[in-house]
PDB file of N, CA and C in Angstrom:
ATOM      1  N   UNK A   1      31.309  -9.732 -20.278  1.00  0.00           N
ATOM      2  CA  UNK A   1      30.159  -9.585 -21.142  1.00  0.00           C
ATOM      3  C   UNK A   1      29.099  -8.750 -20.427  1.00  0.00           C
ATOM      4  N   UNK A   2      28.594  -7.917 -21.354  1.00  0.00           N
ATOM      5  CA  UNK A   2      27.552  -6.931 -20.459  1.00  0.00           C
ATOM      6  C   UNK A   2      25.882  -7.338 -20.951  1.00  0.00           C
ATOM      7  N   UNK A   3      25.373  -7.507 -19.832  1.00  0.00           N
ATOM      8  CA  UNK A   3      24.203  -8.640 -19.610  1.00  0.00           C
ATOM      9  C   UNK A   3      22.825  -6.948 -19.677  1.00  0.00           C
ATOM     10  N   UNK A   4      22.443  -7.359 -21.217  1.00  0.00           N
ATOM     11  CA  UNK A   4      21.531  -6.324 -21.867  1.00  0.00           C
ATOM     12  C   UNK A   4      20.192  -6.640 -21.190  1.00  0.00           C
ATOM     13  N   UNK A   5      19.326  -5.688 -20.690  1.00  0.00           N
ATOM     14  CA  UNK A   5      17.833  -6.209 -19.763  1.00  0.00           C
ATOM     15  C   UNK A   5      16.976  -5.150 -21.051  1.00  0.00           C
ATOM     16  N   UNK A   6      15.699  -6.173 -20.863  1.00  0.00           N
ATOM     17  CA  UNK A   6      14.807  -5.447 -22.051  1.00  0.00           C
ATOM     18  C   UNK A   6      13.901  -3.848 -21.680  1.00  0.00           C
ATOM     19  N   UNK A   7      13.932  -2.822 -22.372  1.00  0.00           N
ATOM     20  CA  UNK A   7      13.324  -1.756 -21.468  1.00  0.00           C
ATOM     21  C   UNK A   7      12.217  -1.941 -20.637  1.00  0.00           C
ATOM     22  N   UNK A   8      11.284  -2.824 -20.920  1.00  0.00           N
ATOM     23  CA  UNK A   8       9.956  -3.304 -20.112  1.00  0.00           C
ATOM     24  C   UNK A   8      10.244  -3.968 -18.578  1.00  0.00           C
ATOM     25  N   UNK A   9      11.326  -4.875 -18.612  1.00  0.00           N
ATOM     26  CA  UNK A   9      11.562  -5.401 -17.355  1.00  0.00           C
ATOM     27  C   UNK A   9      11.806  -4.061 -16.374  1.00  0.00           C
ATOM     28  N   UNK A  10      13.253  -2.984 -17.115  1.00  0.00           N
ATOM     29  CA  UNK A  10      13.457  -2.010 -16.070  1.00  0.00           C
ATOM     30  C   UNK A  10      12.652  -1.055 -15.672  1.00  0.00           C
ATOM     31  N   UNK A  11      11.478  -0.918 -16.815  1.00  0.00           N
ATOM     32  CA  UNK A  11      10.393   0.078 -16.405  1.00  0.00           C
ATOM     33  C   UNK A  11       9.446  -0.750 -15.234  1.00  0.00           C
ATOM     34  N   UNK A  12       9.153  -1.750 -15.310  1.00  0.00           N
ATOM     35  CA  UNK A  12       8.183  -2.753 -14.449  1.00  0.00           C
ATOM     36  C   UNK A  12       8.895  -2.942 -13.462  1.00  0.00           C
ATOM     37  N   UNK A  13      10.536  -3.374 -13.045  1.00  0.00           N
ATOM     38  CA  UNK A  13      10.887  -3.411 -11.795  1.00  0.00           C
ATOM     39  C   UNK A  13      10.967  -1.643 -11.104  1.00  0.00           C
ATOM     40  N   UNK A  14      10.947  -0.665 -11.613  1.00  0.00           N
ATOM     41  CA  UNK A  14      11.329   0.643 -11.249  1.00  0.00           C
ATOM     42  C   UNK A  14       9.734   0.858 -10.934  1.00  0.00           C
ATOM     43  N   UNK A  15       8.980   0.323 -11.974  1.00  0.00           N
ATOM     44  CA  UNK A  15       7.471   1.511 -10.814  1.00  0.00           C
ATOM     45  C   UNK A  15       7.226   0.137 -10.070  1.00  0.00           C
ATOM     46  N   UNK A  16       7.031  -0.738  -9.997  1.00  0.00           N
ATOM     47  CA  UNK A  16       6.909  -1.718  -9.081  1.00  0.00           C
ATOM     48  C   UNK A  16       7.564  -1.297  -7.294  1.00  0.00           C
ATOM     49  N   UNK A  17       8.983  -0.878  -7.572  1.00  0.00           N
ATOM     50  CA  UNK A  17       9.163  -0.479  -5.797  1.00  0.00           C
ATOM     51  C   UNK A  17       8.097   0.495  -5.330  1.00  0.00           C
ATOM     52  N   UNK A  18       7.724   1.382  -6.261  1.00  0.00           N
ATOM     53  CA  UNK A  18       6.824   2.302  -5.342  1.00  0.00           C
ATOM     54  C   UNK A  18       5.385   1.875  -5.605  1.00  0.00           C
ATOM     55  N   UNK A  19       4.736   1.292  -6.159  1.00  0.00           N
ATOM     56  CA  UNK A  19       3.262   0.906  -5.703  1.00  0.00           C
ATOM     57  C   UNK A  19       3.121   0.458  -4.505  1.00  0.00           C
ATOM     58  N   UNK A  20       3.985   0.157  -3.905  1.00  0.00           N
ATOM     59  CA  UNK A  20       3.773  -0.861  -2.135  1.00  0.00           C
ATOM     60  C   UNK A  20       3.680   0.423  -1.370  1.00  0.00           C
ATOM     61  N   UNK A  21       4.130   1.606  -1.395  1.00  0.00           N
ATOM     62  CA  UNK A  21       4.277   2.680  -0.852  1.00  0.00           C
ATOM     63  C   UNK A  21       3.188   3.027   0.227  1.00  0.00           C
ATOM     64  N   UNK A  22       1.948   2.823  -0.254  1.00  0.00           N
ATOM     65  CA  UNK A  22       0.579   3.172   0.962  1.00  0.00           C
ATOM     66  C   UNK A  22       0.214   2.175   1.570  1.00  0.00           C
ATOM     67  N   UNK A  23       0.930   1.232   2.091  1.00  0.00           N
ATOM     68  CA  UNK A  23       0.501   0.164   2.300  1.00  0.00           C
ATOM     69  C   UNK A  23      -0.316  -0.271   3.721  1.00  0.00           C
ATOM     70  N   UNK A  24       0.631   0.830   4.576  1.00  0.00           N
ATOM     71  CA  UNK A  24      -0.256   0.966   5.837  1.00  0.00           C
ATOM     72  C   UNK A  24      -1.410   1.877   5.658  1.00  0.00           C
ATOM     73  N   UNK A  25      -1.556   2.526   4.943  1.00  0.00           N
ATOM     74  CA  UNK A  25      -2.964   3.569   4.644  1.00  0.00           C
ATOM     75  C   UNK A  25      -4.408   2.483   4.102  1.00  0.00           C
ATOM     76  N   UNK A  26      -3.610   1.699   3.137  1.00  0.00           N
ATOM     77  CA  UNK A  26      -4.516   0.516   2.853  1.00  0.00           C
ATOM     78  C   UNK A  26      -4.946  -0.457   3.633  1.00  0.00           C
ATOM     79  N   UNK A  27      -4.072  -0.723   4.978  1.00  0.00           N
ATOM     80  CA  UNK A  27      -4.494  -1.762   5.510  1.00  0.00           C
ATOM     81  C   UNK A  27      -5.283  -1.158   6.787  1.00  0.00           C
ATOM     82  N   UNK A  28      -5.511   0.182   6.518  1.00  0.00           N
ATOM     83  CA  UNK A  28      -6.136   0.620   8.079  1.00  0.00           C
ATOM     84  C   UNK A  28      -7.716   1.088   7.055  1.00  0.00           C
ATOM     85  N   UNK A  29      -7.753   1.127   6.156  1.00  0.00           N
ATOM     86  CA  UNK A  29      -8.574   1.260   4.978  1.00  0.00           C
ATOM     87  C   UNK A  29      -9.392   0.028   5.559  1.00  0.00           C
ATOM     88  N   UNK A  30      -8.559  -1.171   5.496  1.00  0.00           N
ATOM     89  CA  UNK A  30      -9.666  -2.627   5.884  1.00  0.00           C
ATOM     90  C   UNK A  30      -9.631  -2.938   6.277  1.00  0.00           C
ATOM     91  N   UNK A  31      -9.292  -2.643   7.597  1.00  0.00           N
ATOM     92  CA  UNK A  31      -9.845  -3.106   9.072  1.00  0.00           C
ATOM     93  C   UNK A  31     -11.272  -1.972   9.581  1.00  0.00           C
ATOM     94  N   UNK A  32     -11.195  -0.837   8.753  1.00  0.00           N
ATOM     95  CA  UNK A  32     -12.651   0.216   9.218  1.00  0.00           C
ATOM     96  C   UNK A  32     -13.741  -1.086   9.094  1.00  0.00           C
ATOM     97  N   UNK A  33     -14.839  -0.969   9.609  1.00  0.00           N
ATOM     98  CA  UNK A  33     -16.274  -1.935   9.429  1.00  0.00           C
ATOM     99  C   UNK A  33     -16.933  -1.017   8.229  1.00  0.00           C
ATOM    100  N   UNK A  34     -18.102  -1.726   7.899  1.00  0.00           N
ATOM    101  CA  UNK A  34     -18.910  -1.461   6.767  1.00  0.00           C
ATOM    102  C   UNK A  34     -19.578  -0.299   6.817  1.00  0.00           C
ATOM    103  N   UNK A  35     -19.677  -0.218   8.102  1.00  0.00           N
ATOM    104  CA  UNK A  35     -20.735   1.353   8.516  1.00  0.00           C
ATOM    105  C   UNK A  35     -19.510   2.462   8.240  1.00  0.00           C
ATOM    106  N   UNK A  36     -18.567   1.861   8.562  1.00  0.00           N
ATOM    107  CA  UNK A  36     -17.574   3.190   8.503  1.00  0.00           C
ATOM    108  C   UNK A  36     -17.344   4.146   7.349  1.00  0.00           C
ATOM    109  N   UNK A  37     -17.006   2.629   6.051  1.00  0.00           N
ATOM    110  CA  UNK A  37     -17.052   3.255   4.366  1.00  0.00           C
ATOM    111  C   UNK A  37     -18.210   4.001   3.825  1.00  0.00           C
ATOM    112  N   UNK A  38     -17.496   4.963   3.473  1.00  0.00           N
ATOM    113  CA  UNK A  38     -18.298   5.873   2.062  1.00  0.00           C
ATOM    114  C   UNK A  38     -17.805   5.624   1.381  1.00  0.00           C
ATOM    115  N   UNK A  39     -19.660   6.139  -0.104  1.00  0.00           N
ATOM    116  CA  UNK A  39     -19.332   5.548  -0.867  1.00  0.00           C
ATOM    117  C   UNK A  39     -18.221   6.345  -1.719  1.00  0.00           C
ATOM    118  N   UNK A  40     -17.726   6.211  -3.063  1.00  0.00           N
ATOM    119  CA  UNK A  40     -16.769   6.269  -3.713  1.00  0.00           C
ATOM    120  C   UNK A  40     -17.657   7.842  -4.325  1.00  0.00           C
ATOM    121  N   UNK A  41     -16.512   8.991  -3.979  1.00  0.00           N
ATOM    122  CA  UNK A  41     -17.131  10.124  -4.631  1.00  0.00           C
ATOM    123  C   UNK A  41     -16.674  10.049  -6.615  1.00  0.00           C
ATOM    124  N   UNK A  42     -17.792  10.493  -7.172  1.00  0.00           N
ATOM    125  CA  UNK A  42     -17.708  11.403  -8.505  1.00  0.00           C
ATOM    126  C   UNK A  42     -16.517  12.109  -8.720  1.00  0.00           C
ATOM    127  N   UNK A  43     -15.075  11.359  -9.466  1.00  0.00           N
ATOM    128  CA  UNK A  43     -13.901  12.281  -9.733  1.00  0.00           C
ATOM    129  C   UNK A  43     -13.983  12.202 -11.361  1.00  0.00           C
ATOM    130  N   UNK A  44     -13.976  13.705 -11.901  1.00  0.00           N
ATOM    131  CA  UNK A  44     -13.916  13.197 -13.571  1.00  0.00           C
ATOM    132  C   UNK A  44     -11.806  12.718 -14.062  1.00  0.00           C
ATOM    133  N   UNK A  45     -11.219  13.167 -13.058  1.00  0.00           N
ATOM    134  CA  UNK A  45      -9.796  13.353 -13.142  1.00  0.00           C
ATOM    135  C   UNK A  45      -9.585  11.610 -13.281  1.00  0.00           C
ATOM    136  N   UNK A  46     -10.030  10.653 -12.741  1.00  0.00           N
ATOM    137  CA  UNK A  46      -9.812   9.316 -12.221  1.00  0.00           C
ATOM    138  C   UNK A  46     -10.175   8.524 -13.821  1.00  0.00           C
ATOM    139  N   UNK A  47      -9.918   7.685 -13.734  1.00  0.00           N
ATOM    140  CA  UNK A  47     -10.526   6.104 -14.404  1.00  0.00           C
ATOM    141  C   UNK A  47     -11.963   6.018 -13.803  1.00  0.00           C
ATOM    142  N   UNK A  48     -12.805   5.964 -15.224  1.00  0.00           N
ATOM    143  CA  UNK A  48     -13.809   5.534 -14.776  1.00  0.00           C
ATOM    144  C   UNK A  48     -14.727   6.370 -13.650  1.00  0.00           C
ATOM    145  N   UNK A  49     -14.125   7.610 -13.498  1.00  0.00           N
ATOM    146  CA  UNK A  49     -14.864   8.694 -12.643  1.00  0.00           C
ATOM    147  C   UNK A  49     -14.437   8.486 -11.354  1.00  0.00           C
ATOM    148  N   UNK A  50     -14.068   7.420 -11.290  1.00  0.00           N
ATOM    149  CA  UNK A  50     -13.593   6.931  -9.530  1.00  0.00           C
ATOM    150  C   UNK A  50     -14.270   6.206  -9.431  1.00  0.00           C
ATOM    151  N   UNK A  51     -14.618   5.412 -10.095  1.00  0.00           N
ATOM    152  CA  UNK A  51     -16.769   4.460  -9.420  1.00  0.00           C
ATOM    153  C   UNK A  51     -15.937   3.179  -9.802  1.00  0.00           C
ATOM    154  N   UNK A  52     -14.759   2.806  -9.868  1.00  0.00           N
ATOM    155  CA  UNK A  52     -14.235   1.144 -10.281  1.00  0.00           C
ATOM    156  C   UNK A  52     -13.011   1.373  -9.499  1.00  0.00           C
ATOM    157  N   UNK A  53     -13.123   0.977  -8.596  1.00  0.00           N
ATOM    158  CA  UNK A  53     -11.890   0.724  -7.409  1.00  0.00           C
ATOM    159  C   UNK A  53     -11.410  -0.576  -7.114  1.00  0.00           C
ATOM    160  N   UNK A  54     -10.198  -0.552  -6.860  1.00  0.00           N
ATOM    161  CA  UNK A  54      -9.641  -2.344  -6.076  1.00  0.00           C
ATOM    162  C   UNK A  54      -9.206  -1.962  -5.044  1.00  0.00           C
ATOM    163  N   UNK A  55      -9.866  -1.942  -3.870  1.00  0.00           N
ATOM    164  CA  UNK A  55      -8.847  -1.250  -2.326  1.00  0.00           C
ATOM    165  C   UNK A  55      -7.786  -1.720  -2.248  1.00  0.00           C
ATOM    166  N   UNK A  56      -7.304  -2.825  -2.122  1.00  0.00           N
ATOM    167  CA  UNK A  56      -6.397  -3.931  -1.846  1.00  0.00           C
ATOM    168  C   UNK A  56      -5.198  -3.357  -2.778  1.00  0.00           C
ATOM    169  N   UNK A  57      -5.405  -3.203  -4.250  1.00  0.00           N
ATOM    170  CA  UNK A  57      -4.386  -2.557  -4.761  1.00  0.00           C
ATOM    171  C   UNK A  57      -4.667  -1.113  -4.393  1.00  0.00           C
ATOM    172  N   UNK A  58      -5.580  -0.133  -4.310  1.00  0.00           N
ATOM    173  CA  UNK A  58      -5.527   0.986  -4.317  1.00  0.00           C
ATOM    174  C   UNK A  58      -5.272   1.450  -5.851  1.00  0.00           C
ATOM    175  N   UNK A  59      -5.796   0.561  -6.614  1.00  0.00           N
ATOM    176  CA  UNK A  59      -5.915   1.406  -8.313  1.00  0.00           C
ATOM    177  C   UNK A  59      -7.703   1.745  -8.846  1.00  0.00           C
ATOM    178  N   UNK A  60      -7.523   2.796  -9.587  1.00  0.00           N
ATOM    179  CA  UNK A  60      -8.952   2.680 -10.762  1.00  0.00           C
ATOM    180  C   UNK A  60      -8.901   2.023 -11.851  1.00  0.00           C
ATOM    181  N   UNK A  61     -10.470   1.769 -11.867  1.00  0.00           N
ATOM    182  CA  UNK A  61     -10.276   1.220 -13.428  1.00  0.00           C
ATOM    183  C   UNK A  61     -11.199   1.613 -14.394  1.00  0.00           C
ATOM    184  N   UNK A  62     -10.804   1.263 -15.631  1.00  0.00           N
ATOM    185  CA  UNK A  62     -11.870   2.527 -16.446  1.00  0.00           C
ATOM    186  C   UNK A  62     -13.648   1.763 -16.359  1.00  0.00           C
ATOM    187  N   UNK A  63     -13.671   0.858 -15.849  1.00  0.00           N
ATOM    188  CA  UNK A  63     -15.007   0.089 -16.092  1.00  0.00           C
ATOM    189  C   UNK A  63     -14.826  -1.271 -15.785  1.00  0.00           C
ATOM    190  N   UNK A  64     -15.903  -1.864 -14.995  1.00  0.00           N
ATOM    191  CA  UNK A  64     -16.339  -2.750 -14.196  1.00  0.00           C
ATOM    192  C   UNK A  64     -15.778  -3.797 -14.469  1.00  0.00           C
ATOM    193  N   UNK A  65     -15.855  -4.265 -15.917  1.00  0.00           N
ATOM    194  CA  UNK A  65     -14.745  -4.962 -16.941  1.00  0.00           C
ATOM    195  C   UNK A  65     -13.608  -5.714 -16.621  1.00  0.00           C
ATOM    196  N   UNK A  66     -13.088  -4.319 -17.133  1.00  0.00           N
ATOM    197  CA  UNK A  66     -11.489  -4.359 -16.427  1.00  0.00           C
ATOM    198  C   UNK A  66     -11.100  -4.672 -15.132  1.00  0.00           C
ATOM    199  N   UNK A  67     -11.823  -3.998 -14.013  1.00  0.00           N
ATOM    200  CA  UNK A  67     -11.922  -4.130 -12.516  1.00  0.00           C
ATOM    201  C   UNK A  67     -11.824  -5.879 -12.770  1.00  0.00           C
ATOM    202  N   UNK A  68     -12.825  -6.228 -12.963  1.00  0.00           N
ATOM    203  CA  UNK A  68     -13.380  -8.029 -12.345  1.00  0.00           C
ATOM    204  C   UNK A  68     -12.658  -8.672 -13.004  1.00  0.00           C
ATOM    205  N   UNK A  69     -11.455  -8.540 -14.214  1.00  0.00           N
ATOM    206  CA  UNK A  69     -10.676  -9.033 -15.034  1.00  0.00           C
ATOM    207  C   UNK A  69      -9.005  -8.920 -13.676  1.00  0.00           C
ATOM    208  N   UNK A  70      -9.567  -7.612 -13.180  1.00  0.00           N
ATOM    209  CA  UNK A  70      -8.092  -7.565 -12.823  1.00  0.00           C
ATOM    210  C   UNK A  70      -7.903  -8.457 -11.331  1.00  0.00           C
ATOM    211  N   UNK A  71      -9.506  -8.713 -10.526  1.00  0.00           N
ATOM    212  CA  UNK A  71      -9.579  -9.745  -9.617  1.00  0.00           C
ATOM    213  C   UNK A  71      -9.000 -10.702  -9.394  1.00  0.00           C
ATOM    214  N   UNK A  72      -8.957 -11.291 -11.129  1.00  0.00           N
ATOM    215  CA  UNK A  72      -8.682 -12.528 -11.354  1.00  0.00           C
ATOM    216  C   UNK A  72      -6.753 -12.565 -11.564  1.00  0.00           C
ATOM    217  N   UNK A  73      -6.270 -11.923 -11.299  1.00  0.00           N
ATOM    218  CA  UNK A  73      -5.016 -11.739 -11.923  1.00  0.00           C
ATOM    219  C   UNK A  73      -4.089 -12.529 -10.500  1.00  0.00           C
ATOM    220  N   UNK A  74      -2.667 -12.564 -10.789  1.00  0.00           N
ATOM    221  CA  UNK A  74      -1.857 -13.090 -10.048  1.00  0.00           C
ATOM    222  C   UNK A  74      -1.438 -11.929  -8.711  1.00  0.00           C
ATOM    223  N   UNK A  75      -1.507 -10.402  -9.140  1.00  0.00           N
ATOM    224  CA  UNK A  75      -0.960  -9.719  -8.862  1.00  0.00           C
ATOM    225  C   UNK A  75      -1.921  -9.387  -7.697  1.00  0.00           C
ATOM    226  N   UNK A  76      -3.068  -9.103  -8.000  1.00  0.00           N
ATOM    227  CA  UNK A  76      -4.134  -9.129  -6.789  1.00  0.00           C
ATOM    228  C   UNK A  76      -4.412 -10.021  -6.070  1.00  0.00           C
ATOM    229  N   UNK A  77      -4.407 -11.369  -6.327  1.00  0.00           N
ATOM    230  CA  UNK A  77      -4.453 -12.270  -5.303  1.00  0.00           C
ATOM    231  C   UNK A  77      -2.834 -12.349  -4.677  1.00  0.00           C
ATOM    232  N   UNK A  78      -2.085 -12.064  -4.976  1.00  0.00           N
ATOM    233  CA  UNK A  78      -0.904 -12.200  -3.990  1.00  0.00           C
ATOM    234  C   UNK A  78      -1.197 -10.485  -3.224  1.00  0.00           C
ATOM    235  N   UNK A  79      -1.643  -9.598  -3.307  1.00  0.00           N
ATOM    236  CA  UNK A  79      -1.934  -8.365  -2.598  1.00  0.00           C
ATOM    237  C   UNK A  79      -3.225  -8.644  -1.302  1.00  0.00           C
ATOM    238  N   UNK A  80      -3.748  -9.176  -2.137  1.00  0.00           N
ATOM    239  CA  UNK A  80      -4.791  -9.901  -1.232  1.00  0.00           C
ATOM    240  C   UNK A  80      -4.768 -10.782   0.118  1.00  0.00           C
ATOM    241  N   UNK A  81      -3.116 -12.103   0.014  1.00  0.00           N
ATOM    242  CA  UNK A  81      -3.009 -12.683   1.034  1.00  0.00           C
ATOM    243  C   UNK A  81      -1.889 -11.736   1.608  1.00  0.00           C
ATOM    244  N   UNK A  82      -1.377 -10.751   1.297  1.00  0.00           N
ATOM    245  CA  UNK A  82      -0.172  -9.553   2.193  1.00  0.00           C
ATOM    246  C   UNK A  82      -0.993  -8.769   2.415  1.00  0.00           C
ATOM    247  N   UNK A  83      -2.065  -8.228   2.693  1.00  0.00           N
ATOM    248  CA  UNK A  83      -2.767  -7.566   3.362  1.00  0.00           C
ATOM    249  C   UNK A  83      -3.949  -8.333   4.294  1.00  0.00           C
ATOM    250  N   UNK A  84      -4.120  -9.474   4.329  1.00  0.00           N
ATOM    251  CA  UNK A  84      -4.886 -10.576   5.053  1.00  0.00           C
ATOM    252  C   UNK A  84      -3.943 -10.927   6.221  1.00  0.00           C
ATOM    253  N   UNK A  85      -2.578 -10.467   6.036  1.00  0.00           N
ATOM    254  CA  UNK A  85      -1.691 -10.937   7.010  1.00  0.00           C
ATOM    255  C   UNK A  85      -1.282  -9.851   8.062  1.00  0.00           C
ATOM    256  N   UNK A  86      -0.398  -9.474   9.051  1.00  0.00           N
ATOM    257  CA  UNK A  86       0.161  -8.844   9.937  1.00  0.00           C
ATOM    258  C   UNK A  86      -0.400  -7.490   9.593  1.00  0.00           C
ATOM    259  N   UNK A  87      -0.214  -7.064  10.234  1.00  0.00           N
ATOM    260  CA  UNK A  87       0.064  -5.230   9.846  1.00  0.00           C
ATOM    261  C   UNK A  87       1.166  -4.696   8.883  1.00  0.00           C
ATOM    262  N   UNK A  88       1.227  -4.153   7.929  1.00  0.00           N
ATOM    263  CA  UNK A  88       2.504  -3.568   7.715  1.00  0.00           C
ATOM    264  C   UNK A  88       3.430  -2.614   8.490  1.00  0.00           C
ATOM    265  N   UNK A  89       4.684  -2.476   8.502  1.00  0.00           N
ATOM    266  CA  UNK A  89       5.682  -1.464   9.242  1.00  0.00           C
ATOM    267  C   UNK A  89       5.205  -0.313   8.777  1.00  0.00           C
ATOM    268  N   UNK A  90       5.297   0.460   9.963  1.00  0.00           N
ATOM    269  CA  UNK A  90       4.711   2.057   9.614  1.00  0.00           C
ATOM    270  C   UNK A  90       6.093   2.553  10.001  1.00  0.00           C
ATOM    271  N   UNK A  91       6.233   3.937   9.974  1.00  0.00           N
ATOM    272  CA  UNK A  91       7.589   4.496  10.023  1.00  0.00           C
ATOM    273  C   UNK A  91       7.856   4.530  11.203  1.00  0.00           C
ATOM    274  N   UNK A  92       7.281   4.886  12.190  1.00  0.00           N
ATOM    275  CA  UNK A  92       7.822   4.535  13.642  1.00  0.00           C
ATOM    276  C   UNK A  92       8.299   3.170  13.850  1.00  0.00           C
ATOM    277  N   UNK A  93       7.931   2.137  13.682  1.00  0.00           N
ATOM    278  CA  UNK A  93       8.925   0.444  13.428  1.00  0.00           C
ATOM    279  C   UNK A  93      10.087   0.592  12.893  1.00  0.00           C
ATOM    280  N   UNK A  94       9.965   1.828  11.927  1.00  0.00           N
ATOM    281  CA  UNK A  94      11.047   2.109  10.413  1.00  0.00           C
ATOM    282  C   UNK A  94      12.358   2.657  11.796  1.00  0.00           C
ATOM    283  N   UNK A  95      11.509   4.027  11.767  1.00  0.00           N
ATOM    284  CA  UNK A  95      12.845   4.622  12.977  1.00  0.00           C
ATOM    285  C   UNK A  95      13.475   3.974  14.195  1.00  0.00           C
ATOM    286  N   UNK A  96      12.489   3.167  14.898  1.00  0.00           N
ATOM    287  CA  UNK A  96      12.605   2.109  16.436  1.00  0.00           C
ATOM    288  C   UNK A  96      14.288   1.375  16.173  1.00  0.00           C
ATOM    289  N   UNK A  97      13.933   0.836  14.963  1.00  0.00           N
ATOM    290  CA  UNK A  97      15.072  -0.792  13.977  1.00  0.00           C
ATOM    291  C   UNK A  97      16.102   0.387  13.781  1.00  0.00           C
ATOM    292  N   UNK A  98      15.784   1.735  13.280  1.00  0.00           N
ATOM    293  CA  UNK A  98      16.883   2.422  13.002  1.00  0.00           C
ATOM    294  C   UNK A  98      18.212   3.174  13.954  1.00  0.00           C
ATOM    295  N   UNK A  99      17.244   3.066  15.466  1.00  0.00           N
ATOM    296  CA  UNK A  99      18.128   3.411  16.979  1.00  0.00           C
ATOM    297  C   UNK A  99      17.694   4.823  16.416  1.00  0.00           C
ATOM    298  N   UNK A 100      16.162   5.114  16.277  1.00  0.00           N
ATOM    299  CA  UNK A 100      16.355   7.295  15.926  1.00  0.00           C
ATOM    300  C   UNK A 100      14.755   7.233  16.718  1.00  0.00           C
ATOM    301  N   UNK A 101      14.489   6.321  17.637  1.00  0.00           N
ATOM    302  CA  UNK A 101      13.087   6.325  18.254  1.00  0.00           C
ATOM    303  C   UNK A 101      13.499   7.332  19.495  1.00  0.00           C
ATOM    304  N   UNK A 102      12.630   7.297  20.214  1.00  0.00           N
ATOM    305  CA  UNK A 102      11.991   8.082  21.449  1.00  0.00           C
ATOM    306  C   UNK A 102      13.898   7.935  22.189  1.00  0.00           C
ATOM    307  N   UNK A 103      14.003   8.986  22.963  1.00  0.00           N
ATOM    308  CA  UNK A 103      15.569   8.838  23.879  1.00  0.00           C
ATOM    309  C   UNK A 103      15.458   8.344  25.048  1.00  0.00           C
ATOM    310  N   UNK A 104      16.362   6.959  25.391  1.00  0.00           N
ATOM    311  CA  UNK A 104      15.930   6.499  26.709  1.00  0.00           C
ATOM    312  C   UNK A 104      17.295   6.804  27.217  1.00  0.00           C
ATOM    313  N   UNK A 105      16.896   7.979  28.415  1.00  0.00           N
ATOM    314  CA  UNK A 105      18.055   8.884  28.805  1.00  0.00           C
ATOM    315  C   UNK A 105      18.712   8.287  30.441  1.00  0.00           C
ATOM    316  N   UNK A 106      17.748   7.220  30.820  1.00  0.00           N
ATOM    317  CA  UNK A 106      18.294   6.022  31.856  1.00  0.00           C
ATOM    318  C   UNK A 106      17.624   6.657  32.893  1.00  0.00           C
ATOM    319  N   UNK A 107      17.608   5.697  34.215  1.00  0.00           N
ATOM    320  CA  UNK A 107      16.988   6.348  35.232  1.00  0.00           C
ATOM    321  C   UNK A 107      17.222   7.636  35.709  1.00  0.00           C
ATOM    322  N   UNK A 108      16.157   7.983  36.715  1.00  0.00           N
ATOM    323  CA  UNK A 108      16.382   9.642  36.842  1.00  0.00           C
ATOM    324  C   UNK A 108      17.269   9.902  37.562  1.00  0.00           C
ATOM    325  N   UNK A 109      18.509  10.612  37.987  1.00  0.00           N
ATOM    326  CA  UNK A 109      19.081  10.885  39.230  1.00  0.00           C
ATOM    327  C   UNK A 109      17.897  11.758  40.293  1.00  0.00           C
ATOM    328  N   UNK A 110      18.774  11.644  41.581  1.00  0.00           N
ATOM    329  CA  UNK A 110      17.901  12.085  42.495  1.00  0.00           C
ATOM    330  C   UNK A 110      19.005  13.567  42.667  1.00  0.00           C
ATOM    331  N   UNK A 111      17.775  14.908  42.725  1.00  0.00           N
ATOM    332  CA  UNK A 111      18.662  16.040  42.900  1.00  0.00           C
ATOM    333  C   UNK A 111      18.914  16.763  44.333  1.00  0.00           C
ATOM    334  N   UNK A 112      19.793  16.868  44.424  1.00  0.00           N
ATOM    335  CA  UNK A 112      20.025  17.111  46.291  1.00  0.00           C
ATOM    336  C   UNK A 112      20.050  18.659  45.725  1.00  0.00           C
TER     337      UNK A 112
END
């Protein structure tokens, strides 16, 4: 029997792998201090001009609204305690696990 999935699940599991994608960009985002951040420039291309941000997800939103609606959601508070936690793997961890890091070519010989 061939086990039918509804188009919404496969569209939601398919962009779902790549939203995690910046994840180390985000988490070095919030560890900067307060003096460090600027503020949010004027984009007309964005949601909301760019002026309604969630760092944590790294989305816009069209208005303040929506933003403080989306606070409250399941999806941001579980983004919230995975970025409160460890560091994420950056690609050098990626390559290290993969045996494609730096060449350890063994001690030096001595040249006569």
């Amino acid at each position: 029997m061939i086990k039918v999935f509804p188009l919404k699940s496969i569209f939601f599991s398919l962009t779902m792998s790549f939203l995690d994608s910046r994840d180390d960009l985000v988490y070095d985002e919030l560890q900067k201090s307060d003096t460090e951040k600027k503020p949010l420039p004027r984009d007309e291309d964005l949601p909301g001009m760019g002026q309604y941000y969630c760092l944590h997800c790294d989305r816009y939103f069209a208005n303040a609204t929506v933003r403080d609606e989306h606070f409250k959601t399941k999806r941001h508070k579980k983004r919230l305690k995975q970025m409160s936690g460890p560091a994420p793997h950056t690609q050098l961890d990626a390559e290290l696990a993969a045996g494609m890091g730096m060449p350890d070519n063994g001690p030096a010989l001595m040249s006569m």
